[in-house]
PDB file of N, CA and C in Angstrom:
ATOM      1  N   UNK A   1     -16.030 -21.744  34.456  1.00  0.00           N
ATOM      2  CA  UNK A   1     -16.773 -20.513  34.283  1.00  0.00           C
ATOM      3  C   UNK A   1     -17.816 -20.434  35.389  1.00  0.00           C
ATOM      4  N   UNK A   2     -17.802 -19.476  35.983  1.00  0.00           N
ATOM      5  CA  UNK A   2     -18.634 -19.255  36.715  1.00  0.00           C
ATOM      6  C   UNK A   2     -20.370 -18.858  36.477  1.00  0.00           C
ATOM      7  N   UNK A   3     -21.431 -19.609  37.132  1.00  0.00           N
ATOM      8  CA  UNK A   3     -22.755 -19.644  37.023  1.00  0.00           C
ATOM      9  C   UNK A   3     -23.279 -18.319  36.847  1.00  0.00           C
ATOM     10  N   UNK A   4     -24.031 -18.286  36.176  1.00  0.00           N
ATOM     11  CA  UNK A   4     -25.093 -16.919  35.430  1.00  0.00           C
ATOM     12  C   UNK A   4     -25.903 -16.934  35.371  1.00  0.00           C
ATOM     13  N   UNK A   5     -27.113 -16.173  35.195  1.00  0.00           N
ATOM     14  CA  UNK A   5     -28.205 -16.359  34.550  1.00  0.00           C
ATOM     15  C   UNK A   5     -28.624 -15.317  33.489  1.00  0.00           C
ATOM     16  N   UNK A   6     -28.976 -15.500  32.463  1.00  0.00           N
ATOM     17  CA  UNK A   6     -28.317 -15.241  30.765  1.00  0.00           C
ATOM     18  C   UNK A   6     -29.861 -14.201  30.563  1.00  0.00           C
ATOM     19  N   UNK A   7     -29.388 -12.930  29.990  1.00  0.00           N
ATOM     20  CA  UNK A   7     -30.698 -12.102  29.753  1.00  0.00           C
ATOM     21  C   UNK A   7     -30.495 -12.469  28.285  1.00  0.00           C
ATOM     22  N   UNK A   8     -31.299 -13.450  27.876  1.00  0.00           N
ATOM     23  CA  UNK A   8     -31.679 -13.146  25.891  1.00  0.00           C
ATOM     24  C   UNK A   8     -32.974 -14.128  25.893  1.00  0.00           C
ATOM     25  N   UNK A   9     -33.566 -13.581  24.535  1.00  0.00           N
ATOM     26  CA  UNK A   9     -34.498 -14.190  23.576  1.00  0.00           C
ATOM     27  C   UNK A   9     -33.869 -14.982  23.059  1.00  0.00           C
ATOM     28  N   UNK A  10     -34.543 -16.199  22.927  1.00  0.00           N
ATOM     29  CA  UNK A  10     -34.228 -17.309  22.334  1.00  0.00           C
ATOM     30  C   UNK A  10     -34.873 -17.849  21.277  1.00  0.00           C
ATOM     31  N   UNK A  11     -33.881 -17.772  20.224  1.00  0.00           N
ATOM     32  CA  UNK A  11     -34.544 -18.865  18.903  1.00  0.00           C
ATOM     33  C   UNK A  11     -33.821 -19.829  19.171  1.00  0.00           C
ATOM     34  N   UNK A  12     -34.746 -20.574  20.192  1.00  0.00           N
ATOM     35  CA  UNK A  12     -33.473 -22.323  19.934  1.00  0.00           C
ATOM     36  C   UNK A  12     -34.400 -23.526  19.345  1.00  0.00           C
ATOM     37  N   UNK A  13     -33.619 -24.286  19.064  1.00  0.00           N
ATOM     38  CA  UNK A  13     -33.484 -25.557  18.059  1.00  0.00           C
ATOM     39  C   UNK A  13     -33.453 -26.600  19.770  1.00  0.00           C
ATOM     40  N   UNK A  14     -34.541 -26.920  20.273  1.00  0.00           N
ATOM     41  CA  UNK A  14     -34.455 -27.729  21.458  1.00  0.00           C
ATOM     42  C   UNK A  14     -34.599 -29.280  21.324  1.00  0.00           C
ATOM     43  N   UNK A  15     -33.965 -29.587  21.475  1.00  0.00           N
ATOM     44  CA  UNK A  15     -33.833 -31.220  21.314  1.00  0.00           C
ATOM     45  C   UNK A  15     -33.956 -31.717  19.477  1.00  0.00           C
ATOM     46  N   UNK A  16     -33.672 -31.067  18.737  1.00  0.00           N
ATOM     47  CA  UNK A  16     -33.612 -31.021  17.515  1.00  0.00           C
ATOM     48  C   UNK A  16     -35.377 -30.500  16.777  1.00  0.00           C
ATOM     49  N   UNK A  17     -35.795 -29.754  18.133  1.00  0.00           N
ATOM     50  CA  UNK A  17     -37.029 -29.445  17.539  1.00  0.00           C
ATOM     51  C   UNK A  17     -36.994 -27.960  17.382  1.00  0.00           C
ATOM     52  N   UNK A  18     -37.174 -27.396  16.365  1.00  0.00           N
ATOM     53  CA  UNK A  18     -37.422 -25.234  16.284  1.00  0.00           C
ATOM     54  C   UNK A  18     -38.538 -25.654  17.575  1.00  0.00           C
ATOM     55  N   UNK A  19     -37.850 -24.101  18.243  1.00  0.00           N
ATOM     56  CA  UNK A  19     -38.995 -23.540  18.973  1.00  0.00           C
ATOM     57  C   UNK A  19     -38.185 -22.327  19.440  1.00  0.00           C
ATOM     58  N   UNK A  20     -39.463 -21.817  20.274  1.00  0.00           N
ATOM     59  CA  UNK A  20     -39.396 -20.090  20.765  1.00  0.00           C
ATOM     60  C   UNK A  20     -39.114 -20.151  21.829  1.00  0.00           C
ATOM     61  N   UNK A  21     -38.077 -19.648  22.860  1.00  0.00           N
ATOM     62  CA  UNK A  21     -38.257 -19.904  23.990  1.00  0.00           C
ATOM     63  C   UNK A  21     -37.698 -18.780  24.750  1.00  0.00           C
ATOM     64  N   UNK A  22     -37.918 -18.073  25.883  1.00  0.00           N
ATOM     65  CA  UNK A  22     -37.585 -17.043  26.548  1.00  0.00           C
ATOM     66  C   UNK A  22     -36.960 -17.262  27.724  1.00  0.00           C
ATOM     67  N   UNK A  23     -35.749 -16.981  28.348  1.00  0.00           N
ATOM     68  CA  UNK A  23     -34.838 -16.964  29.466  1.00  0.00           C
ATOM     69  C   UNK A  23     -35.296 -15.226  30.620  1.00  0.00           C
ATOM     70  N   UNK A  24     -35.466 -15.440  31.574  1.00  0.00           N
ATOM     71  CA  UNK A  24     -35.648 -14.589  32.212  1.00  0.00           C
ATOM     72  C   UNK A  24     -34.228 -14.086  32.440  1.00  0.00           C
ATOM     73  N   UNK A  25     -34.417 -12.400  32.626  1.00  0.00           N
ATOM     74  CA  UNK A  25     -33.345 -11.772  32.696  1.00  0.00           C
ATOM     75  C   UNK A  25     -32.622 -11.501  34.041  1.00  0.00           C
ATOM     76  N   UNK A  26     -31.898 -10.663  33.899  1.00  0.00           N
ATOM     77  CA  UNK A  26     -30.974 -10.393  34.784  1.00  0.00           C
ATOM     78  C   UNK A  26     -31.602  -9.865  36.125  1.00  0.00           C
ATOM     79  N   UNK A  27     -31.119 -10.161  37.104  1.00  0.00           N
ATOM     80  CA  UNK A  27     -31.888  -9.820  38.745  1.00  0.00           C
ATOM     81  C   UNK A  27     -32.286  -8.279  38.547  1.00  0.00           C
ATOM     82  N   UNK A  28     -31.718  -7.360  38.076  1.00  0.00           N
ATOM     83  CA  UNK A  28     -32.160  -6.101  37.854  1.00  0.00           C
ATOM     84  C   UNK A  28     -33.087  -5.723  37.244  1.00  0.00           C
ATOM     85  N   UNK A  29     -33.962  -6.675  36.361  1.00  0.00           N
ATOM     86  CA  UNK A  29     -34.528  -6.403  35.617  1.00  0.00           C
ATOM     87  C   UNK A  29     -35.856  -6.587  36.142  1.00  0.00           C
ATOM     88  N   UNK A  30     -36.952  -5.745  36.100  1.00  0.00           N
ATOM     89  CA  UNK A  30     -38.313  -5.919  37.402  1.00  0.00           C
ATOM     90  C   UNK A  30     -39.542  -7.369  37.225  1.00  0.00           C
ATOM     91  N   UNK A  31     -39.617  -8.103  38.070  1.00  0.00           N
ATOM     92  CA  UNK A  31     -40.507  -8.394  37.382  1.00  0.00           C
ATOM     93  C   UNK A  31     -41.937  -8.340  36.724  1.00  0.00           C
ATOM     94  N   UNK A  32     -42.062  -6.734  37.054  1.00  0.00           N
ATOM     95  CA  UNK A  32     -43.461  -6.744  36.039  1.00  0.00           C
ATOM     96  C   UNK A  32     -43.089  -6.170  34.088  1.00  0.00           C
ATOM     97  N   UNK A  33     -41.452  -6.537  34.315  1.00  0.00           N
ATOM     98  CA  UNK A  33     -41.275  -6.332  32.617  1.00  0.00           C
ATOM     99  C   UNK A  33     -41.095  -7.453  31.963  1.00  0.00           C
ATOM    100  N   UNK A  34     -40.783  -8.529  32.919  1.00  0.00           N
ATOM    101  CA  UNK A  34     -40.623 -10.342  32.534  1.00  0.00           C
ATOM    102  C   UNK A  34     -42.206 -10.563  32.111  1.00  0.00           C
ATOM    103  N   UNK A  35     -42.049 -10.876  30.525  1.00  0.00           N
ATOM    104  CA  UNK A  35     -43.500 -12.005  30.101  1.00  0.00           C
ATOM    105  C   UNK A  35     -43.451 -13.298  31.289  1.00  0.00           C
ATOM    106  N   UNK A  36     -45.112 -12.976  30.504  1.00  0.00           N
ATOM    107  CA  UNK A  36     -45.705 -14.379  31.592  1.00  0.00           C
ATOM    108  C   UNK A  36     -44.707 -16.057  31.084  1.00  0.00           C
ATOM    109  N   UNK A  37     -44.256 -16.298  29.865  1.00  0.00           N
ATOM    110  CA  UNK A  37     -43.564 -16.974  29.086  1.00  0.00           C
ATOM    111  C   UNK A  37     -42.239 -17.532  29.682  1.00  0.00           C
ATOM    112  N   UNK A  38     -41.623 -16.363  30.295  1.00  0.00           N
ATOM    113  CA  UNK A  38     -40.053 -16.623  30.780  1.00  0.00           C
ATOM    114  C   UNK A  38     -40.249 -17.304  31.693  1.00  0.00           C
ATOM    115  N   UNK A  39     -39.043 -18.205  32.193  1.00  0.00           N
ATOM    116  CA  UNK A  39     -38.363 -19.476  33.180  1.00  0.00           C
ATOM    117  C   UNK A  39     -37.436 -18.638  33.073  1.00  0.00           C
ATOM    118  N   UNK A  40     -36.723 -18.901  34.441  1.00  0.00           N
ATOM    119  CA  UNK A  40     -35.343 -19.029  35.342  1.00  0.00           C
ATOM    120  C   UNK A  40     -34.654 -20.015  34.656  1.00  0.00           C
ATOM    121  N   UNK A  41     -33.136 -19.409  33.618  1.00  0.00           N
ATOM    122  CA  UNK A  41     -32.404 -20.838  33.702  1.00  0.00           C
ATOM    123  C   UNK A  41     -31.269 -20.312  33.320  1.00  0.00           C
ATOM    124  N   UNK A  42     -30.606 -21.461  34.542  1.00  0.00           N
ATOM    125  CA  UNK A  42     -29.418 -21.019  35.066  1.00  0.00           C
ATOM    126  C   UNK A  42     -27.857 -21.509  33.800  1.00  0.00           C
ATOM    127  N   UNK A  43     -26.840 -20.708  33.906  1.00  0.00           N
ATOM    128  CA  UNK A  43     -26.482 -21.010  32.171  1.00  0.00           C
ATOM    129  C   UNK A  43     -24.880 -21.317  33.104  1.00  0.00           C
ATOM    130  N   UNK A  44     -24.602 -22.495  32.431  1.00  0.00           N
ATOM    131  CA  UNK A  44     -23.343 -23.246  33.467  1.00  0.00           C
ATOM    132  C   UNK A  44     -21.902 -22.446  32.171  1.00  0.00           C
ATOM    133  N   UNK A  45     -21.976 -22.854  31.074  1.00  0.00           N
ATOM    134  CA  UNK A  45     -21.351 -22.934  30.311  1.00  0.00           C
ATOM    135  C   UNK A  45     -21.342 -22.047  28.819  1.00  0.00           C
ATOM    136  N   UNK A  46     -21.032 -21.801  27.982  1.00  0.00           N
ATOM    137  CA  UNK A  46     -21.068 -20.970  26.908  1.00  0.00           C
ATOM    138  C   UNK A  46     -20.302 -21.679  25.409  1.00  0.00           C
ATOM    139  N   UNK A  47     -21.185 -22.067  24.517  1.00  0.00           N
ATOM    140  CA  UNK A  47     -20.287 -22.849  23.392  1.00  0.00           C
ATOM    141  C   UNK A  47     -20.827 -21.801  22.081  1.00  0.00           C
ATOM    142  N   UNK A  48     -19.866 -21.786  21.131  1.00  0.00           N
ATOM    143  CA  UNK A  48     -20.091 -20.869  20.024  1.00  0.00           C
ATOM    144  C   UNK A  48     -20.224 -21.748  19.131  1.00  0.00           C
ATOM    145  N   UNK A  49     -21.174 -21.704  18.309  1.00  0.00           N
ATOM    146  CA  UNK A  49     -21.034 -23.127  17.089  1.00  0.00           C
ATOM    147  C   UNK A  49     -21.313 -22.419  15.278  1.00  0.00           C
ATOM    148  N   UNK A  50     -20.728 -22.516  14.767  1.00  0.00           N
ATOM    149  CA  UNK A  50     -21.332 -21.908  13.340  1.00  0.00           C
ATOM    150  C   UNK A  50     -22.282 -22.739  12.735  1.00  0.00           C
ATOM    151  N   UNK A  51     -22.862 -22.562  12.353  1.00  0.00           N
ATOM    152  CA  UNK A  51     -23.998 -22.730  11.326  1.00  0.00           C
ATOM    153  C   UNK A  51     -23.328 -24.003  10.416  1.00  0.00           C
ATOM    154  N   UNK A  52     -22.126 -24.088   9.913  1.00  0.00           N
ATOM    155  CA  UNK A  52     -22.062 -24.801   9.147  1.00  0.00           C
ATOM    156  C   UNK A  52     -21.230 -26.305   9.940  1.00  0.00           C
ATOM    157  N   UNK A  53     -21.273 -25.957  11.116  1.00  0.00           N
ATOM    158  CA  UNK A  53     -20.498 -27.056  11.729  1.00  0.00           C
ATOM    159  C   UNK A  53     -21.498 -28.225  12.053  1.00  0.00           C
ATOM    160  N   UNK A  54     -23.040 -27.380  11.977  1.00  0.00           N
ATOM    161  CA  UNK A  54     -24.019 -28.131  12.948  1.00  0.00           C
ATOM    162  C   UNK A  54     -24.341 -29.323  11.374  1.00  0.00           C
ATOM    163  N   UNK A  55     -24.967 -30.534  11.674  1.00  0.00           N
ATOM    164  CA  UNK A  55     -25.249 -32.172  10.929  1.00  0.00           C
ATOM    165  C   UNK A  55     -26.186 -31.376  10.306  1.00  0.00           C
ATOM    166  N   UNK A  56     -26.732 -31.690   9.272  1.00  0.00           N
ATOM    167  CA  UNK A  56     -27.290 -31.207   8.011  1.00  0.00           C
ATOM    168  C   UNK A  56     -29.417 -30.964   8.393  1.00  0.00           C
ATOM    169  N   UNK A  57     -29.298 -32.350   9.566  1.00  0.00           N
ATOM    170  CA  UNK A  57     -30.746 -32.276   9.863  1.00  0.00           C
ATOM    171  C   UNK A  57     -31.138 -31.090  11.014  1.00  0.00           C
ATOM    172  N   UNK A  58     -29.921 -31.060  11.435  1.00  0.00           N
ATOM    173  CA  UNK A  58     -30.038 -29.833  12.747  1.00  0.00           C
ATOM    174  C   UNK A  58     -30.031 -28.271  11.887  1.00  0.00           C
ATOM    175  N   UNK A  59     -29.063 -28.270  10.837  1.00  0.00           N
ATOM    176  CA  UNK A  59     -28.839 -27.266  10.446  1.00  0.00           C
ATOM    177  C   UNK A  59     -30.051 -27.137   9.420  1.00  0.00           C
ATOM    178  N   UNK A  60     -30.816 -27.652   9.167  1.00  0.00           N
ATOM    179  CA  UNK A  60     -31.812 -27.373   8.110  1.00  0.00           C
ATOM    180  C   UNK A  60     -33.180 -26.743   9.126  1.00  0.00           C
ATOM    181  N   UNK A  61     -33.418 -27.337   9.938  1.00  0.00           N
ATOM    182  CA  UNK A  61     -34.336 -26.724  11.566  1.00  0.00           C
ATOM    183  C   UNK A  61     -33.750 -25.714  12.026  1.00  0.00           C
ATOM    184  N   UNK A  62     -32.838 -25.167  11.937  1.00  0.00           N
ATOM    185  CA  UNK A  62     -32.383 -24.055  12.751  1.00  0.00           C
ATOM    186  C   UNK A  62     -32.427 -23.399  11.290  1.00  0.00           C
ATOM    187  N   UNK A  63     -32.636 -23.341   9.889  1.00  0.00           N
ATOM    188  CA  UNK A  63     -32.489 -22.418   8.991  1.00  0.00           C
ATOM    189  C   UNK A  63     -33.697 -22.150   9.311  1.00  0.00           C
ATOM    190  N   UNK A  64     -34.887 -23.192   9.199  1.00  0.00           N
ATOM    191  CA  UNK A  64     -36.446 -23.061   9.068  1.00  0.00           C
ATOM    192  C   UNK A  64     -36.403 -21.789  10.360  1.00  0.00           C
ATOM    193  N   UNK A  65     -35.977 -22.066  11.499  1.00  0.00           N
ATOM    194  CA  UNK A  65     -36.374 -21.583  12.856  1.00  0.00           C
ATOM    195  C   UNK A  65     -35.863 -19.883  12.216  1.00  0.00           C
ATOM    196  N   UNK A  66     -34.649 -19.918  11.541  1.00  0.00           N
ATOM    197  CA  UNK A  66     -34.616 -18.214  11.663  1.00  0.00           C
ATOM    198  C   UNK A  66     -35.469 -17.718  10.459  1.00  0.00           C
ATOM    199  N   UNK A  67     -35.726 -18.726   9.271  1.00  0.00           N
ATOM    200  CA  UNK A  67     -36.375 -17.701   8.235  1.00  0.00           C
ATOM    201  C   UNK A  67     -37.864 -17.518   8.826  1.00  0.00           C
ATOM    202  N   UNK A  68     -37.992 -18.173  10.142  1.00  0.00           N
ATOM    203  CA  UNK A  68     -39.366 -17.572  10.925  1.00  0.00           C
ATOM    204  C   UNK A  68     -39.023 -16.278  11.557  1.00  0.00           C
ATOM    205  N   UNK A  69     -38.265 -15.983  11.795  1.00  0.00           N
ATOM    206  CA  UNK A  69     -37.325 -15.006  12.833  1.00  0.00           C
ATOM    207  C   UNK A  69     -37.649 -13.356  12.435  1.00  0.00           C
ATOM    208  N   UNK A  70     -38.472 -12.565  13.149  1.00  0.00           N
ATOM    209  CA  UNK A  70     -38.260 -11.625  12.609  1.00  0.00           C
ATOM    210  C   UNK A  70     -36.920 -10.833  12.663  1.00  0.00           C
ATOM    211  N   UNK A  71     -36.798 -10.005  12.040  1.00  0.00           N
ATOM    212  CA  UNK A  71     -35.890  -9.029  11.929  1.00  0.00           C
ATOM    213  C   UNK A  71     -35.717  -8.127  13.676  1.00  0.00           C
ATOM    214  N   UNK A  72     -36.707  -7.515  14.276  1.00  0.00           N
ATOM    215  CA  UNK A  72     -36.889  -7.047  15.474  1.00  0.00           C
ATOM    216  C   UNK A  72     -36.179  -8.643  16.675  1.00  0.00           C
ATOM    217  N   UNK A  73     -36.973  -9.728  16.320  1.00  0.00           N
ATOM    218  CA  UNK A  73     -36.492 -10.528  17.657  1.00  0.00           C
ATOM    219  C   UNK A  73     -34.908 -10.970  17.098  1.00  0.00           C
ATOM    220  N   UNK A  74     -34.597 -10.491  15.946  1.00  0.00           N
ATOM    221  CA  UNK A  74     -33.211 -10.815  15.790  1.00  0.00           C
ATOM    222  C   UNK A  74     -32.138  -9.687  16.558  1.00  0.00           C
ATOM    223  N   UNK A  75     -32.533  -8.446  16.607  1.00  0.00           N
ATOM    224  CA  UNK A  75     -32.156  -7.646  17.496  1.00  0.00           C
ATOM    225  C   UNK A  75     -32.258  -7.748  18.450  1.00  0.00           C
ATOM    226  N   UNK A  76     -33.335  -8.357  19.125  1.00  0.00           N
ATOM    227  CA  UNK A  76     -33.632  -8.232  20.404  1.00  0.00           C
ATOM    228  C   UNK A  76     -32.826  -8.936  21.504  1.00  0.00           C
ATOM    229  N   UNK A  77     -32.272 -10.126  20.347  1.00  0.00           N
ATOM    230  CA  UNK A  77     -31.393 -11.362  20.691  1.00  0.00           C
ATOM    231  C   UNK A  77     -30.324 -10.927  20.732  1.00  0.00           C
ATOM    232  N   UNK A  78     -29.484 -10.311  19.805  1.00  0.00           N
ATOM    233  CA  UNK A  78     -28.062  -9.439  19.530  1.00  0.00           C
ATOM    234  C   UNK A  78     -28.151  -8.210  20.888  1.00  0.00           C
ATOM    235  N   UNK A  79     -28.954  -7.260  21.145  1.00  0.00           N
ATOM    236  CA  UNK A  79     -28.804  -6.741  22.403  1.00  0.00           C
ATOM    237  C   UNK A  79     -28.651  -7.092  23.459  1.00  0.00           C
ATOM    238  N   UNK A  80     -29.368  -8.401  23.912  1.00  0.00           N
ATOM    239  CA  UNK A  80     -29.082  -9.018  24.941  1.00  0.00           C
ATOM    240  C   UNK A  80     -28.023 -10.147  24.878  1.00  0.00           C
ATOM    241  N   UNK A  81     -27.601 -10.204  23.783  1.00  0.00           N
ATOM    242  CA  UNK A  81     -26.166 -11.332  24.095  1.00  0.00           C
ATOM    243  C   UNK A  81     -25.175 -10.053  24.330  1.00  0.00           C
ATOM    244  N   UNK A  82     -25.478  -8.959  23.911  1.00  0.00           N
ATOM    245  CA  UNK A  82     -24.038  -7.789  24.117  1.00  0.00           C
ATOM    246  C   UNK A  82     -24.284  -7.246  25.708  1.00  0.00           C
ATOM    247  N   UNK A  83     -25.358  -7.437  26.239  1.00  0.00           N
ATOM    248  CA  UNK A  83     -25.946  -6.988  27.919  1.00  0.00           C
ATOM    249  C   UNK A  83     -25.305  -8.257  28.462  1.00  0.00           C
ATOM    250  N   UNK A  84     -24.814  -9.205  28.052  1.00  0.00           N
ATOM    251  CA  UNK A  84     -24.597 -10.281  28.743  1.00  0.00           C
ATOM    252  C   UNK A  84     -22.862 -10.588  28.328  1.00  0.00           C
ATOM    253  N   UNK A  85     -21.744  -9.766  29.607  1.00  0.00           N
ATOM    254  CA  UNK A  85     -20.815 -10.131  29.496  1.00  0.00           C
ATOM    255  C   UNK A  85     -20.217 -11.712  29.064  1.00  0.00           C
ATOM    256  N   UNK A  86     -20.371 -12.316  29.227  1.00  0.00           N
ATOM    257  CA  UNK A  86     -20.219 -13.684  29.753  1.00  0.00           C
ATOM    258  C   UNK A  86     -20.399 -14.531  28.164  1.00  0.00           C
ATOM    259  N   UNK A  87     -21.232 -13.957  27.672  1.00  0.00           N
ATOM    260  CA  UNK A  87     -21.766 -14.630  25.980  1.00  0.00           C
ATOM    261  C   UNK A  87     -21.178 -13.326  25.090  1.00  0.00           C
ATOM    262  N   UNK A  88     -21.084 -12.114  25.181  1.00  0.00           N
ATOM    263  CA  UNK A  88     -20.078 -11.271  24.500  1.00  0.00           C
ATOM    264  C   UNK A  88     -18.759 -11.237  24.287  1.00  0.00           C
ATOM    265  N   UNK A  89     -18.157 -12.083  25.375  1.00  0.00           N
ATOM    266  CA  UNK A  89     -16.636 -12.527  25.956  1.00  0.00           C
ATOM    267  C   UNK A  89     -16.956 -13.589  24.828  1.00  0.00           C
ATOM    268  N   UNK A  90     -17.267 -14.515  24.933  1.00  0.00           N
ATOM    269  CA  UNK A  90     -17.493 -16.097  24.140  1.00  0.00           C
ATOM    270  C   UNK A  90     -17.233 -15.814  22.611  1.00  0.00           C
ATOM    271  N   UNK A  91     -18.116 -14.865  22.353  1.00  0.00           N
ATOM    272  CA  UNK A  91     -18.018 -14.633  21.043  1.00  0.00           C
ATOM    273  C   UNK A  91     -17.242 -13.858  20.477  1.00  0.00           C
ATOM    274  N   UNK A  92     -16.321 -13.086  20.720  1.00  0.00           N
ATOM    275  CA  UNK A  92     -15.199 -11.980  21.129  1.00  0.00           C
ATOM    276  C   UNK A  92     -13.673 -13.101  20.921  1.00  0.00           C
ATOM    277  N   UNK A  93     -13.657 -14.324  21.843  1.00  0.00           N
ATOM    278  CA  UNK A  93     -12.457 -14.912  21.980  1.00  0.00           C
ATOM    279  C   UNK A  93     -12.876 -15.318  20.648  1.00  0.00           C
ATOM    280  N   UNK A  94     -13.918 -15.745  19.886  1.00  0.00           N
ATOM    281  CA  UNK A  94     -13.655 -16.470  18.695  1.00  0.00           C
ATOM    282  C   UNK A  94     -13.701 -15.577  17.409  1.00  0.00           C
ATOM    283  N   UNK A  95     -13.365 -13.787  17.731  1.00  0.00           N
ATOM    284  CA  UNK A  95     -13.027 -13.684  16.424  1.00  0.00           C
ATOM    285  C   UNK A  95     -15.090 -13.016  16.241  1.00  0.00           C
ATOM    286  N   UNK A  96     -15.463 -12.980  17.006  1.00  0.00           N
ATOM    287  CA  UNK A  96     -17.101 -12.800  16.019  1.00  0.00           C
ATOM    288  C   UNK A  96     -17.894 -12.212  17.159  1.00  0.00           C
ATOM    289  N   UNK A  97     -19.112 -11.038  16.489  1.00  0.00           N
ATOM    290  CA  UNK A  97     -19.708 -10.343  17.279  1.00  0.00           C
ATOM    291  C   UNK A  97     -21.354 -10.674  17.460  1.00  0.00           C
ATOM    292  N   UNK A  98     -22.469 -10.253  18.100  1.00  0.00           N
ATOM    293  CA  UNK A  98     -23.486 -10.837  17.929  1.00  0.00           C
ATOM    294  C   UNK A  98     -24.550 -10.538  17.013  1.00  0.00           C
ATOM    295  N   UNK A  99     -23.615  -9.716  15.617  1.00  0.00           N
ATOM    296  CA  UNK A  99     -24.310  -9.508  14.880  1.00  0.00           C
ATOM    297  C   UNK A  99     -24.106 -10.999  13.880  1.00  0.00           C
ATOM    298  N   UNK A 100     -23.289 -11.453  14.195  1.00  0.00           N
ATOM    299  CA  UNK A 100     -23.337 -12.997  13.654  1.00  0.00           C
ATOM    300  C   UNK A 100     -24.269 -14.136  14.130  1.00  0.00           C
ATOM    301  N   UNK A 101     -24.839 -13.695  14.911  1.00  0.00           N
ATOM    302  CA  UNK A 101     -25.615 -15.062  15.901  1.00  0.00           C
ATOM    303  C   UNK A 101     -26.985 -14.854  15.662  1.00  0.00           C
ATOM    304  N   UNK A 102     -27.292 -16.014  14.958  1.00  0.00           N
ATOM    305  CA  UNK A 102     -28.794 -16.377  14.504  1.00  0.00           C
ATOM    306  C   UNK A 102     -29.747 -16.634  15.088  1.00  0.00           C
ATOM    307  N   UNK A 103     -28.916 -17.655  16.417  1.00  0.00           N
ATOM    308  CA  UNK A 103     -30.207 -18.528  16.884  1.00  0.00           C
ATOM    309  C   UNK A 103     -29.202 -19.331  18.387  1.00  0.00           C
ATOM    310  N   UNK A 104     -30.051 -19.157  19.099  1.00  0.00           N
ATOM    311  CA  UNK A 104     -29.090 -19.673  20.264  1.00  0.00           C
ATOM    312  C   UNK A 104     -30.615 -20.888  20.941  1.00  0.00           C
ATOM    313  N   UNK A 105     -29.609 -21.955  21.375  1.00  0.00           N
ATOM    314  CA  UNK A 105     -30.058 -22.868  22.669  1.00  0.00           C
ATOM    315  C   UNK A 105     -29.543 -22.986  23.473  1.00  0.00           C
ATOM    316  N   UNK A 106     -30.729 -23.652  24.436  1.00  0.00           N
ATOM    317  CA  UNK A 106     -29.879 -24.170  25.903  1.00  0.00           C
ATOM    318  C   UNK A 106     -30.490 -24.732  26.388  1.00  0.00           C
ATOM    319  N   UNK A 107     -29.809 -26.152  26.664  1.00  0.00           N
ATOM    320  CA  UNK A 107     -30.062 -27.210  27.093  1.00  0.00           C
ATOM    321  C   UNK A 107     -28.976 -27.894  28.240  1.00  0.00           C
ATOM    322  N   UNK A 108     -29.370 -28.173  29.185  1.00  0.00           N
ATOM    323  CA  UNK A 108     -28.257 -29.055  30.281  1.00  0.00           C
ATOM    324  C   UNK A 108     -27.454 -27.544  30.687  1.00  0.00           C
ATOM    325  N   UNK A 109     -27.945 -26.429  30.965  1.00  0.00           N
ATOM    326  CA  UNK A 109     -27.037 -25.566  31.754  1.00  0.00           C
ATOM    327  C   UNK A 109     -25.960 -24.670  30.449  1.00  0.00           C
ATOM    328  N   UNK A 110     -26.022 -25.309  29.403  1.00  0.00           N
ATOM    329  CA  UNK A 110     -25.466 -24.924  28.416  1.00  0.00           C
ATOM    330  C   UNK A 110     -25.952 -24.290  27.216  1.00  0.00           C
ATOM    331  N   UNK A 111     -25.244 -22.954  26.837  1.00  0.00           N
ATOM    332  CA  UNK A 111     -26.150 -21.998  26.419  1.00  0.00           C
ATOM    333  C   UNK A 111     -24.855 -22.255  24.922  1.00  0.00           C
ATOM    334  N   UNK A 112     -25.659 -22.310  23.851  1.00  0.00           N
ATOM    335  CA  UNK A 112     -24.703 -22.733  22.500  1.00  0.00           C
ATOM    336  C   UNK A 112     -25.145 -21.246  21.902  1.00  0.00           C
ATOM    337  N   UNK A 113     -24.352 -20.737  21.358  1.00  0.00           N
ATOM    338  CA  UNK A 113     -24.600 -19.752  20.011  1.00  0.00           C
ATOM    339  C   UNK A 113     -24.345 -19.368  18.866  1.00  0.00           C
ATOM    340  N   UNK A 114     -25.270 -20.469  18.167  1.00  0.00           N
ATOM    341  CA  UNK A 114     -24.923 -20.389  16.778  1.00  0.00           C
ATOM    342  C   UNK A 114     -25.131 -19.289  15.903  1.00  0.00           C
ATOM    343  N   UNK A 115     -23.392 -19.095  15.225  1.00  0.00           N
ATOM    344  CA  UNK A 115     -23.281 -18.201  14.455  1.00  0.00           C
ATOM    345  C   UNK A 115     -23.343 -18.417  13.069  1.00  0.00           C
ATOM    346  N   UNK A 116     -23.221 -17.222  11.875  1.00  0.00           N
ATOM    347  CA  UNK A 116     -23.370 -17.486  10.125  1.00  0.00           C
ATOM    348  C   UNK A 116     -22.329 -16.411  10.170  1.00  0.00           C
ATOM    349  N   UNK A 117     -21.357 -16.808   9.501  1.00  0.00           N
ATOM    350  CA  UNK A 117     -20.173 -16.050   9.005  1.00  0.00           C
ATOM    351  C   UNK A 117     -20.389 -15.257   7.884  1.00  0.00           C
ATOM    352  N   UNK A 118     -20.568 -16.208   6.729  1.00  0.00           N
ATOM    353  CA  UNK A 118     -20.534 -15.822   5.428  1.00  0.00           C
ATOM    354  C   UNK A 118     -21.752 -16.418   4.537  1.00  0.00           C
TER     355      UNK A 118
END
């Protein structure tokens, strides 16, 4: 897959810790609309993971992380995974749209997006 750099809000679960974290967007996007908050990071890869696949201690931190989650940055996240061919494709081959995706990380170039089915 070829290198990207990924326009979304991030609720990720980083090193098994909740946190908030922001990806700067797409080259088009100006930078006096980028928060002071966002980093450059570059997204090698794309993995889809459900909610129920993740080990019980990960998946209990990533529940905590979204019942922090508002409703607005949950959209905000779902718009920009659908602005972002590349993670819309990902989630598309598996059957699921980004109204399924809770909470995404990325770590090592690799951008995971965990989904809740049911």
């Amino acid at each position: 897959m070829r290198i990207f750099t990924a326009s979304v809000i991030i609720a990720a679960v980083s090193l098994g810790t909740p946190a908030f974290v922001q990806a700067q967007g797409a080259p088009s996007q100006s930078e006096a609309q980028t928060p002071p908050a966002q980093s450059s990071t570059v997204i090698r890869s794309i993995q889809v993971v459900d909610l129920k696949e993740l080990q019980p201690a990960v998946r209990s931190k990533v529940d905590d992380v979204v019942a922090q989650t508002s409703e607005e940055d949950l959209q905000s996240l779902r718009k920009s995974i659908d602005a972002t061919p590349e993670a819309a494709s990902a989630l598309k081959a598996k059957g699921l749209s980004s109204l399924q995706v809770v909470a995404i990380n990325i770590a090592d170039g690799v951008l995971t997006l965990i989904t809740k089915t049911a």
